[in-house]
Protein backbone atom coordinates (compact mmCIF):
# COMPACT_ATOMS: atom_id res chain seq x y z
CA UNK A 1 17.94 77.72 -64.61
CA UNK A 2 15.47 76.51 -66.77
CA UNK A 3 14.27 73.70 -64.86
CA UNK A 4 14.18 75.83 -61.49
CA UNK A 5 11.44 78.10 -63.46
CA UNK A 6 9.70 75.07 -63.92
CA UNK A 7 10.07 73.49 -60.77
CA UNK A 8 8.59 76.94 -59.23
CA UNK A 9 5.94 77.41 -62.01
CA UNK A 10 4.86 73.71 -61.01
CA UNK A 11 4.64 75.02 -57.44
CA UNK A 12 7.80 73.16 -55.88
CA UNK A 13 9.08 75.26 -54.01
CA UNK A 14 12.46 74.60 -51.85
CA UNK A 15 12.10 75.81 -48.00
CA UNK A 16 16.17 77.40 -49.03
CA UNK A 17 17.53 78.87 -52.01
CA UNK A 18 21.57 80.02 -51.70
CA UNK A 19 21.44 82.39 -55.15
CA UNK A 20 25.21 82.62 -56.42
CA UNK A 21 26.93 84.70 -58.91
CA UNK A 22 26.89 88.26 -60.39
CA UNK A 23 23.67 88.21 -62.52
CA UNK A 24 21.56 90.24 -60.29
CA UNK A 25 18.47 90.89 -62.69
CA UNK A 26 18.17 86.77 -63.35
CA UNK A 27 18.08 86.23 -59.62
CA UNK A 28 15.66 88.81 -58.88
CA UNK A 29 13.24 87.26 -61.48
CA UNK A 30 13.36 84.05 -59.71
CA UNK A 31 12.89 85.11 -56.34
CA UNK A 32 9.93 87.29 -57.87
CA UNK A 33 8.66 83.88 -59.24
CA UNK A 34 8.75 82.55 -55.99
CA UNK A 35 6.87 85.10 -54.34
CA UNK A 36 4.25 84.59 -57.18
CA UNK A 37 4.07 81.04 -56.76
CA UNK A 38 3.69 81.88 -53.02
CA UNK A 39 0.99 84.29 -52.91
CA UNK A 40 -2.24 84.47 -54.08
CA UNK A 41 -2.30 88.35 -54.53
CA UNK A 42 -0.18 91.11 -54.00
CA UNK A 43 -1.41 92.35 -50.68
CA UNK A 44 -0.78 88.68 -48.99
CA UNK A 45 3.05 89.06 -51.12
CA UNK A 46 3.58 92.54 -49.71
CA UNK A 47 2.41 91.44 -46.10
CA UNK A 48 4.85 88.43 -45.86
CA UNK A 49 8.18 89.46 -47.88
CA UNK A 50 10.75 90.45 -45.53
CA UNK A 51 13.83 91.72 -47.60
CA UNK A 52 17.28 91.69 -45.69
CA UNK A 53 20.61 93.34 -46.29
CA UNK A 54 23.30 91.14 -45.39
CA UNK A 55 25.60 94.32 -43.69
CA UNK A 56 22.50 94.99 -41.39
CA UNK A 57 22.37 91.32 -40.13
CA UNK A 58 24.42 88.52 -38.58
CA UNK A 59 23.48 85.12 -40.08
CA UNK A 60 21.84 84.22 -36.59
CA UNK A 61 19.49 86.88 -37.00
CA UNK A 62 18.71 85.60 -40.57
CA UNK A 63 17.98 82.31 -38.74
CA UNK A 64 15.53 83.86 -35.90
CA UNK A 65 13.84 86.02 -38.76
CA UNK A 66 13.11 82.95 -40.79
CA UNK A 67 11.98 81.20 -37.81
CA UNK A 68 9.47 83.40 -36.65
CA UNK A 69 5.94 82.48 -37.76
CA UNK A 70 4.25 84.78 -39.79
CA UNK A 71 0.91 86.94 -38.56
CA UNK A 72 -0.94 86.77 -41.63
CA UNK A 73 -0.65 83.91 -43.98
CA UNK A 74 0.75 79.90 -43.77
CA UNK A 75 3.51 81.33 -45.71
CA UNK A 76 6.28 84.04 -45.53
CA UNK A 77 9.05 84.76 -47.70
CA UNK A 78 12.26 86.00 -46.22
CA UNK A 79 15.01 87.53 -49.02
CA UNK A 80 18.73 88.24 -47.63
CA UNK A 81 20.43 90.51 -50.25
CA UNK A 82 24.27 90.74 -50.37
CA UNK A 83 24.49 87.84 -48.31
CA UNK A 84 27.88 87.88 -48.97
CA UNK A 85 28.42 90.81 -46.88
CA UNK A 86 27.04 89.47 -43.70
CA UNK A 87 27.71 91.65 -40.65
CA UNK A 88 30.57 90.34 -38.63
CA UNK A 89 29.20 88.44 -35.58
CA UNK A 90 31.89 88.74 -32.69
CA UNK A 91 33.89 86.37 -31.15
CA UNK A 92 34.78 83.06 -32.48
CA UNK A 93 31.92 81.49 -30.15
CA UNK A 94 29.38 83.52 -31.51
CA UNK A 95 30.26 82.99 -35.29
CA UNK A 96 30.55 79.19 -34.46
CA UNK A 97 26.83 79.38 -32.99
CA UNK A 98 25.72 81.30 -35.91
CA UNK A 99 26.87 78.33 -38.30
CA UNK A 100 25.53 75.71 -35.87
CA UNK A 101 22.11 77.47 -36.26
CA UNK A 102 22.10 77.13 -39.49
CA UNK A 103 23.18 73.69 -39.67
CA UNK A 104 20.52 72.62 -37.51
CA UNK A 105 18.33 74.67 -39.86
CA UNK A 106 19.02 73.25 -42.86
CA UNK A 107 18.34 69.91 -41.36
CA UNK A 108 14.54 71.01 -40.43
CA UNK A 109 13.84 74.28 -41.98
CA UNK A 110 10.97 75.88 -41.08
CA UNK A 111 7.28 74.41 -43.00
CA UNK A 112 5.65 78.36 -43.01
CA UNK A 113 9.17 79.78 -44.58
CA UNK A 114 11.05 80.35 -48.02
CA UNK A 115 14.53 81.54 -47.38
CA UNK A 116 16.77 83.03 -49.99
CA UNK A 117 19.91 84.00 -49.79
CA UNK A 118 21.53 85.81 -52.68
CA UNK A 119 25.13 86.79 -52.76
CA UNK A 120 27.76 88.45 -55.82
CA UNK A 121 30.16 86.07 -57.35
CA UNK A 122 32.33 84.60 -54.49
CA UNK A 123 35.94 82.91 -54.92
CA UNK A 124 35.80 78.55 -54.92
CA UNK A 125 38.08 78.89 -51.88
CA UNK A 126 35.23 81.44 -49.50
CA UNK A 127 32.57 78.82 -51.18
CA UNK A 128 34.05 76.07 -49.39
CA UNK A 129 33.95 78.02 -46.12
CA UNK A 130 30.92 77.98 -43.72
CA UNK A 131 28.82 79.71 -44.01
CA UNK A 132 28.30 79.09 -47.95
CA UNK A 133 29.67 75.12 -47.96
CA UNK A 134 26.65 74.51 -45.66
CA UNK A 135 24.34 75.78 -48.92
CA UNK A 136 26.05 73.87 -51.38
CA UNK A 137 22.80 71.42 -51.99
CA UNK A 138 20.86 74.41 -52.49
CA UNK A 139 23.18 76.66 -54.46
CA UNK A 140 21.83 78.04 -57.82
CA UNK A 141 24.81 79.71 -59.62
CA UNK A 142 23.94 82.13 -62.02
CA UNK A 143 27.12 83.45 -63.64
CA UNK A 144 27.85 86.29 -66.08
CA UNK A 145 26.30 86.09 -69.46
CA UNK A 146 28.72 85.26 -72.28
CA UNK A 147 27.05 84.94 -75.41
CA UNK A 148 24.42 87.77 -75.87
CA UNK A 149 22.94 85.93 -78.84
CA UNK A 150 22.64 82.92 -77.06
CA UNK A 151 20.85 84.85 -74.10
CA UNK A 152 18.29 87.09 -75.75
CA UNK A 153 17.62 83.79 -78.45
CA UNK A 154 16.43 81.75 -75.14
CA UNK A 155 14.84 85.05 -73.55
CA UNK A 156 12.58 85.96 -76.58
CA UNK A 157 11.61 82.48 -77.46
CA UNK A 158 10.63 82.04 -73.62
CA UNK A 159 8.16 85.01 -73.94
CA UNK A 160 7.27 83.70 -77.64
CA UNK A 161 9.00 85.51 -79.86
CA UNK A 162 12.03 85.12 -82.20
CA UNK A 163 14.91 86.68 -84.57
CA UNK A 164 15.81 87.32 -87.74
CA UNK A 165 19.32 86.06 -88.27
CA UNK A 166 19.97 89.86 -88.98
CA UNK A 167 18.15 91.10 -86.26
CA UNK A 168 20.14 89.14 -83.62
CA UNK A 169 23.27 89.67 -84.81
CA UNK A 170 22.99 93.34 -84.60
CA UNK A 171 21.30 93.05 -81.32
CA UNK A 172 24.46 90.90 -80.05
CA UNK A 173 26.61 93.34 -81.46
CA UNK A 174 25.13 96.45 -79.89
CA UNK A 175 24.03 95.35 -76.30
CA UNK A 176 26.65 94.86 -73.28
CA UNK A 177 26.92 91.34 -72.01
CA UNK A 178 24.53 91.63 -69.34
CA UNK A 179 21.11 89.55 -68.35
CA UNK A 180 19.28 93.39 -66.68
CA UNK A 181 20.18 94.77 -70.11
CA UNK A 182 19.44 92.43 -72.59
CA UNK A 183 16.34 91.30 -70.83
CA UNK A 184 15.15 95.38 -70.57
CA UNK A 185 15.87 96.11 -74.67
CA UNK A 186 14.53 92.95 -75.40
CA UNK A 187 11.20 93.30 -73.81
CA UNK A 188 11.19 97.24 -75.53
CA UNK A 189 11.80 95.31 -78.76
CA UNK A 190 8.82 93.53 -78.33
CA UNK A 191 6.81 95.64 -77.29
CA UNK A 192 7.55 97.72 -80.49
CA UNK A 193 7.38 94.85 -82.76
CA UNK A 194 4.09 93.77 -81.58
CA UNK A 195 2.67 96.94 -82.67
CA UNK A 196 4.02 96.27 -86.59
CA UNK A 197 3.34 92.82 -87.33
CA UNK A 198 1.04 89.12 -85.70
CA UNK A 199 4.12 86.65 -85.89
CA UNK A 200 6.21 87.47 -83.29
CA UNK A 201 8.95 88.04 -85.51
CA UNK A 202 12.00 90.52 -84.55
CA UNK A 203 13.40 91.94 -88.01
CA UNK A 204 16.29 94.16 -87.98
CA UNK A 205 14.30 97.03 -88.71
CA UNK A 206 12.90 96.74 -85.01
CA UNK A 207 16.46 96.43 -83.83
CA UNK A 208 17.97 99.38 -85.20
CA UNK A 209 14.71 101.54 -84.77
CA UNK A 210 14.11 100.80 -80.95
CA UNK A 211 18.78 100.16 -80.33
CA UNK A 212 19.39 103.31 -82.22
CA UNK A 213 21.48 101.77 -84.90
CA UNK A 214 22.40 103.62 -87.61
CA UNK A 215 20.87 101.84 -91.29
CA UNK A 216 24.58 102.84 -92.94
CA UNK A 217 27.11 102.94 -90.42
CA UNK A 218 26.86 99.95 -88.09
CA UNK A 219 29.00 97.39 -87.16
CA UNK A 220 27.78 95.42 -90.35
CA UNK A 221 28.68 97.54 -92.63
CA UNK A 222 32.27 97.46 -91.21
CA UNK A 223 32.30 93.84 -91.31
CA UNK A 224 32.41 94.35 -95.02
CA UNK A 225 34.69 97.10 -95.46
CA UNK A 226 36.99 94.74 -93.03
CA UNK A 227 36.31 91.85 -95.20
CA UNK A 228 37.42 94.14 -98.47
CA UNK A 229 40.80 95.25 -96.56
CA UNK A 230 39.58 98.96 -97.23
CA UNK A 231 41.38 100.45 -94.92
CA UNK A 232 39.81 104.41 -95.71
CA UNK A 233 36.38 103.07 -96.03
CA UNK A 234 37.16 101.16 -92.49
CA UNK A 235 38.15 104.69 -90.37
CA UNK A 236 35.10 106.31 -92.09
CA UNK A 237 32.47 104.23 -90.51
CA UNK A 238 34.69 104.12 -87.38
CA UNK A 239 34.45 107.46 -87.36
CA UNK A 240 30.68 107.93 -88.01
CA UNK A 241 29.84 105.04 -85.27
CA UNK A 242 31.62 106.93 -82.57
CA UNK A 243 29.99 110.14 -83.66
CA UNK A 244 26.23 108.66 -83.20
CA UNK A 245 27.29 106.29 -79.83
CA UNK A 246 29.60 108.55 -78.02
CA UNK A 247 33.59 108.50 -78.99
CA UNK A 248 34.27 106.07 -76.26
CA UNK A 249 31.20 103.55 -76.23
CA UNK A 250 31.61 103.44 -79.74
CA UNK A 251 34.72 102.41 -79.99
CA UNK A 252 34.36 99.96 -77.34
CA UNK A 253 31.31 98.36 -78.97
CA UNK A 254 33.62 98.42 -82.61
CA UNK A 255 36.20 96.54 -80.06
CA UNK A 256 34.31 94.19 -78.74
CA UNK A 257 32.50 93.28 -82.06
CA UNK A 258 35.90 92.98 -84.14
CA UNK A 259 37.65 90.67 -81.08
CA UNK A 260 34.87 88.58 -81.60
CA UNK A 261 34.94 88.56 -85.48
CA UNK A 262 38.82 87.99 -85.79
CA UNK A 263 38.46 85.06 -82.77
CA UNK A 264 35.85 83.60 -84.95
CA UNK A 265 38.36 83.86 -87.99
CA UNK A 266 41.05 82.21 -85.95
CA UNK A 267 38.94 79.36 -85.11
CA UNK A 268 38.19 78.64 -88.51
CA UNK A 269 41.68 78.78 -89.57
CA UNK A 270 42.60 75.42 -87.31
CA UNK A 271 43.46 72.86 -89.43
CA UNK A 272 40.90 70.05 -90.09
CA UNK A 273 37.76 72.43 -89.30
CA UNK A 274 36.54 72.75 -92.89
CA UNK A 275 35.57 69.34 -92.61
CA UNK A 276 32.60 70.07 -90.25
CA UNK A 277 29.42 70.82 -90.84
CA UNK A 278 27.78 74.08 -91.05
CA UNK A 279 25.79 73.20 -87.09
CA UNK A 280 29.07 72.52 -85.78
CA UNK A 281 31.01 74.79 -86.70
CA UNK A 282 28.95 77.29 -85.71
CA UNK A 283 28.79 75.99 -82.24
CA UNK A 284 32.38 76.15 -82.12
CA UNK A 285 32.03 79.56 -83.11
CA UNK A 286 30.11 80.70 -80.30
CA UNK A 287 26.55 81.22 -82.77
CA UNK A 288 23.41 79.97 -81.43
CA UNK A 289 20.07 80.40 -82.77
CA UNK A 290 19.86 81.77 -86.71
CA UNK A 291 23.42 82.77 -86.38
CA UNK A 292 24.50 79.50 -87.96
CA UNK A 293 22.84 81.26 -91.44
CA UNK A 294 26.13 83.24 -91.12
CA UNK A 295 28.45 80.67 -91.25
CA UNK A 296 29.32 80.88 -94.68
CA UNK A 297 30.29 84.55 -94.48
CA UNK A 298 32.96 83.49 -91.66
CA UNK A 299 34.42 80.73 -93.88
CA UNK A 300 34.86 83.28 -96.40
CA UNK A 301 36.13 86.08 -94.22
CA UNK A 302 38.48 83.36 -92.92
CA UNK A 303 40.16 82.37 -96.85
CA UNK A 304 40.61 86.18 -97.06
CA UNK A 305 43.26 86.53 -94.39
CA UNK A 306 46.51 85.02 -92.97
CA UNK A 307 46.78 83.26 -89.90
CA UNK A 308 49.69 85.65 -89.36
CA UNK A 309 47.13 88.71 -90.02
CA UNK A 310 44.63 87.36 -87.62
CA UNK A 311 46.79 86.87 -85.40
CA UNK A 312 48.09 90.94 -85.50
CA UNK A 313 44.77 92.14 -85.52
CA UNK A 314 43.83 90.04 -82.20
CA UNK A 315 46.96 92.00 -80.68
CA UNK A 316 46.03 95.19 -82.06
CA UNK A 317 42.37 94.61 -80.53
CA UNK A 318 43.88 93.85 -77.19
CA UNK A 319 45.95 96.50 -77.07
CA UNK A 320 43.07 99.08 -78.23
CA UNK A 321 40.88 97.51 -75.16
CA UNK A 322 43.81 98.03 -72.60
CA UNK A 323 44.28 101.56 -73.86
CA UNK A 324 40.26 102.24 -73.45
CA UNK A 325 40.58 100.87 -69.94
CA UNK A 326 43.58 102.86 -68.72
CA UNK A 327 45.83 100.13 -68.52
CA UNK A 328 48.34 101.49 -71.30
CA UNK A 329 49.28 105.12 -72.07
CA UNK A 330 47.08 105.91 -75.21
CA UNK A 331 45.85 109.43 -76.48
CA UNK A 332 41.82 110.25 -77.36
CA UNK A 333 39.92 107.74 -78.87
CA UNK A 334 40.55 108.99 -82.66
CA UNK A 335 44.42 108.18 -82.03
CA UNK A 336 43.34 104.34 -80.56
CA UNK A 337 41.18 104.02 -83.40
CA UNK A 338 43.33 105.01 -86.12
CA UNK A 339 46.45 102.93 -84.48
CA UNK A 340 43.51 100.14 -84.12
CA UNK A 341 42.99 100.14 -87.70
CA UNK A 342 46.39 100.66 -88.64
CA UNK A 343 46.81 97.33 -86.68
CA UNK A 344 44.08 95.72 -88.04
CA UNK A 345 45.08 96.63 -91.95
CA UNK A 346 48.30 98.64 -92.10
């Protein structure tokens, strides 16, 4: 993705774009690049952007829009939204014709047009169908965000700014998976930050003043009552995250955060990994950025339990997930998290 951004800063800009996968905010900020890149103001954008919904159109009328000169301007930009959704076109004939259309398109698009097509994530066997096989040179697949860390790190340095090892980790640990969200907190953090201090630093202070953590009961500080086996002191802070998130968003960030931990702690229990060094094992690990600063505390978190104890507490953490999901009989979320930390330390 990075070099598209660059390719469109630079001005290069493709006569198609076929947009692919679930991350709807990333794609939106590219095709609002384009129009930027486009346009010399926002009158001439607003004049010649045509958005389409794919259930309103057939893909032959997506073909006839983009090949109609525009009134205004050299230029016109013409969006199709949920192009996987296109409205059914009729007979055999007609579909066949609709393809055909495109084909030819493809082969001479229009000089005065940007097309973009952006569809959710499809399955590899509908991508090798027409109409999306005929896009494959210009697919751009932007699939769901993994690695929050590894996200907001690239985001913030993008717009000039950067972590605290601290910072990020409890902004990975408190923000869903998600480009839209990360991209939204991270520009509030910013925003807040720049206020406080000239060197475009985020501290963890920013993060838990503008996320809402808690200073005493946070992830972190469960970390370490993990890392001490204190199974009381464990349920406590449990018990006071839930009550400041919500019972059930709560537990599903402690979920989520302790999966990760104990995968870490698996991964450093293979044999042969101490022998590593500090960059790559924390690329193994998942930590990008200033994360690698906490590499140490995983080696140590790893010496303090048994493979066979790891290996439990992964289970337990599945099975608290399924049960916050539906998928297995459980009872409120105090019962899943007291059986979750039973089955993390019993």
């Amino acid at each position: 993705m990075t070099d598209l951004k660059k390719q469109i800063a630079a001005g290069r800009i493709a006569p198609v774009y076929f947009f692919h996968g679930p991350e709807s905010w990333l794609k939106e900020e590219l095709a609002a690049r384009i129009r930027t890149s486009l346009f010399p103001s926002e009158n001439e954008a607003a004049l010649n952007t045509l958005v389409l919904y794919g259930p309103d159109v057939t893909l032959g009328e997506i073909i006839s829009t983009a090949s109609e000169y525009p009134m205004f301007t050299e230029k016109k930009l013409v969006i199709v939204r949920q192009f996987d959704k296109l409205k059914k076109s009729g007979s055999k004939e007609q579909v066949q014709q609709h393809e055909d259309s495109l084909t030819r398109y493809l082969a001479n698009p229009a000089s005065f047009a940007v097309l973009v097509l952006d569809a959710e994530e499809l399955d590899k066997k509908d991508l090798e169908k027409a109409p999306y096989k005929l896009l494959k040179s210009c697919r751009h697949d932007f699939p769901a965000v993994k690695h929050v860390d590894q996200f907001a790190t690239e985001q913030a340095r993008e717009a000039g700014w950067e972590f605290d090892p601290e910072a990020l980790k409890a902004f990975a640990a408190y923000i869903e998976p998600s480009s839209r969200q990360i991209s939204q907190e991270l520009e509030k953090l910013t925003l807040y930050a720049a206020d406080k201090r000239t060197d475009r630093r985020i501290t963890l202070a920013d993060v838990c003043e503008c996320v809402g953590i808690s200073k005493k009961y946070n992830v972190f500080e469960l970390e370490k009552a993990l890392a001490e086996k204190n199974l009381r002191l464990c349920s406590g802070i449990s018990m006071m995250i839930m009550e400041q998130e919500g019972q059930k968003e709560g537990l599903m960030n402690i979920v989520r955060y302790l999966t990760t931990f104990f995968i870490r702690i698996w991964k450093l229990q293979t044999p042969g990994l101490q022998q590593k060094t500090p960059q790559e094992t924390a690329a193994l690990l998942g930590m990008y950025g200033r994360q690698e600063y906490f590499v140490k505390n995983y080696t140590g978190y790893a010496r303090r339990f048994s493979t066979g104890e790891t290996e439990r507490a992964i289970l337990a953490l599945r099975d608290a997930d399924a049960a916050l999901k539906g998928i297995i009989p459980a009872g409120d979320e105090k019962f899943i998290l007291l059986r979750l930390m039973q089955g993390l330390l019993g």
